[in-house]
Protein backbone atom coordinates (compact mmCIF):
# COMPACT_ATOMS: atom_id res chain seq x y z
CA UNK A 1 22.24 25.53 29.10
CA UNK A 2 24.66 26.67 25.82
CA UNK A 3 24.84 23.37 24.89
CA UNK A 4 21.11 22.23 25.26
CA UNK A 5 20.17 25.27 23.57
CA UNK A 6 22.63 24.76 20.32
CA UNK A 7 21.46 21.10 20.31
CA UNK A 8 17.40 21.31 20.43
CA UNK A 9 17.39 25.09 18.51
CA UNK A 10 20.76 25.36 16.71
CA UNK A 11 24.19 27.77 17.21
CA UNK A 12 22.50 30.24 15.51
CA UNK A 13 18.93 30.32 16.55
CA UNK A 14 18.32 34.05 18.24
CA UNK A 15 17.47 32.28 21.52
CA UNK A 16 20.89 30.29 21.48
CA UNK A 17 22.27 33.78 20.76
CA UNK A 18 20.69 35.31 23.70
CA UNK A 19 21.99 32.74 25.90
CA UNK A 20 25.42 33.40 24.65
CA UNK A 21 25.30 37.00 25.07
CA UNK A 22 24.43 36.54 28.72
CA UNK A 23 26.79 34.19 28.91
CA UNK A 24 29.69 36.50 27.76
CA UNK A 25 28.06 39.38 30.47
CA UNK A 26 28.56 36.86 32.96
CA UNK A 27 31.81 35.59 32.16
CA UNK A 28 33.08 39.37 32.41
CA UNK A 29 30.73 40.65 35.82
CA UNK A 30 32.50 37.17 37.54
CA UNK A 31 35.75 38.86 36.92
CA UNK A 32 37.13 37.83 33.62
CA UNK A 33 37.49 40.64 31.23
CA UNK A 34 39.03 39.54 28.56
CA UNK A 35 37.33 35.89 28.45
CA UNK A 36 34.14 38.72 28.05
CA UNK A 37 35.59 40.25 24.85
CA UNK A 38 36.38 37.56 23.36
CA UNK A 39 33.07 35.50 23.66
CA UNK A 40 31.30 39.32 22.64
CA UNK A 41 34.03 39.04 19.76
CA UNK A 42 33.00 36.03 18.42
CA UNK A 43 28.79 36.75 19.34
CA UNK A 44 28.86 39.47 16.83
CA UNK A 45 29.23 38.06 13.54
CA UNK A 46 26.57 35.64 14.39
CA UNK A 47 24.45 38.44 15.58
CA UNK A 48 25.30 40.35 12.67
CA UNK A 49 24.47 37.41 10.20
CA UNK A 50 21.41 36.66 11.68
CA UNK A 51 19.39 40.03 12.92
CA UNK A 52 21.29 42.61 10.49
CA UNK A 53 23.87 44.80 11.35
CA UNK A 54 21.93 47.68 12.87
CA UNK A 55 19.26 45.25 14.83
CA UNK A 56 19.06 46.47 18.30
CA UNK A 57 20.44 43.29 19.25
CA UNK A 58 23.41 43.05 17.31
CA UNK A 59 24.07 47.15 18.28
CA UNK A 60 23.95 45.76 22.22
CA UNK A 61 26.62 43.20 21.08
CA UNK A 62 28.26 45.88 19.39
CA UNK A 63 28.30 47.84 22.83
CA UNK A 64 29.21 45.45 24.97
CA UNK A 65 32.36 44.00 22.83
CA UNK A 66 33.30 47.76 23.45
CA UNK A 67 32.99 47.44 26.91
CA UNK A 68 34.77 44.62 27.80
CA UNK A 69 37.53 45.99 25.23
CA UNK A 70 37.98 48.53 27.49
CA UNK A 71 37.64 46.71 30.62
CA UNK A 72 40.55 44.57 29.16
CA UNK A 73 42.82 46.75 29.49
CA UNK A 74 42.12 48.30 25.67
CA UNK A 75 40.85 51.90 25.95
CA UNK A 76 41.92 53.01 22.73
CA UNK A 77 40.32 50.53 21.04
CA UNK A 78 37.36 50.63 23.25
CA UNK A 79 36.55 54.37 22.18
CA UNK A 80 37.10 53.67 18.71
CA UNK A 81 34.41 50.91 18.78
CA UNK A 82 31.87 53.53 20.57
CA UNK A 83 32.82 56.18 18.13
CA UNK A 84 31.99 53.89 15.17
CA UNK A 85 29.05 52.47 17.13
CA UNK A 86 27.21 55.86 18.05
CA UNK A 87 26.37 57.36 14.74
CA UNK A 88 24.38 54.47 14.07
CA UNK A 89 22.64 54.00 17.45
CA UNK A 90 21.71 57.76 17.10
CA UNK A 91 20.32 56.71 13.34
CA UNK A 92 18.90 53.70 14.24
CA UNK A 93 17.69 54.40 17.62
CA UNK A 94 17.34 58.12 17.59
CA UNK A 95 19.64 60.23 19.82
CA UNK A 96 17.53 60.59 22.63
CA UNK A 97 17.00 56.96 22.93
CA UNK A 98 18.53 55.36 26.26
CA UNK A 99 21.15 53.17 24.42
CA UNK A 100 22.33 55.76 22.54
CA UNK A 101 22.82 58.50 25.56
CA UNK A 102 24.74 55.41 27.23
CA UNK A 103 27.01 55.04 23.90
CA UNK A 104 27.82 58.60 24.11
CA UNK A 105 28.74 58.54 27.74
CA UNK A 106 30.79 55.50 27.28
CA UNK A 107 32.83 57.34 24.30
CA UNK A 108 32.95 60.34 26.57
CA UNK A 109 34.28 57.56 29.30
CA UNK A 110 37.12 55.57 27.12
CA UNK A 111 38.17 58.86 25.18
CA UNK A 112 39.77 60.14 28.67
CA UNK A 113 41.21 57.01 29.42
CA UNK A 114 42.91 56.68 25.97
């Protein structure tokens, strides 16, 4: 589907990006954490280059490179990614926003397993 998608819309059409963002869940909810990071790794500068930095999008990205950081076997690195990554959710999104709340608990979550 990746490849049909890059092909007909190109690698950085937002569709093609969506695909590789559930792509990259996948990879990491069939048991392959650090496959996960690195495919969020290299989704974000795309995402970043072609919604903006602080599109809700590219935040989710942002979120889930933490995630599967941590999941890795990174927790340090993991909270520092949701402690950069909150203070903008809570500007962009407003901190009583769903996304945000879930940012904060997974800070709260990777700052007692660093």
């Amino acid at each position: 589907m990746l490849a049909v998608r890059e092909r007909v819309l190109g690698p950085e059409h937002p569709d093609t990006l969506t695909i590789r963002h559930e792509l990259a869940r996948w990879i990491g909810e069939l048991g392959d954490p650090v496959a996960a990071r690195d495919a969020y790794a290299a989704l974000l500068p795309l995402r970043e280059r072609v919604s903006g930095p602080e599109h809700p999008d590219t935040l989710t990205a942002r979120a889930n490179l933490a995630y599967w950081t941590g999941q890795a076997g990174d927790p340090v690195a993991a909270r520092d990614q949701y402690a950069a990554l909150l203070p903008i959710r809570e500007r962009v999104l407003g901190p009583g926003h769903p996304a945000t709340r879930t940012t904060r608990g997974q800070l709260a979550y990777w700052r007692e397993r660093a």
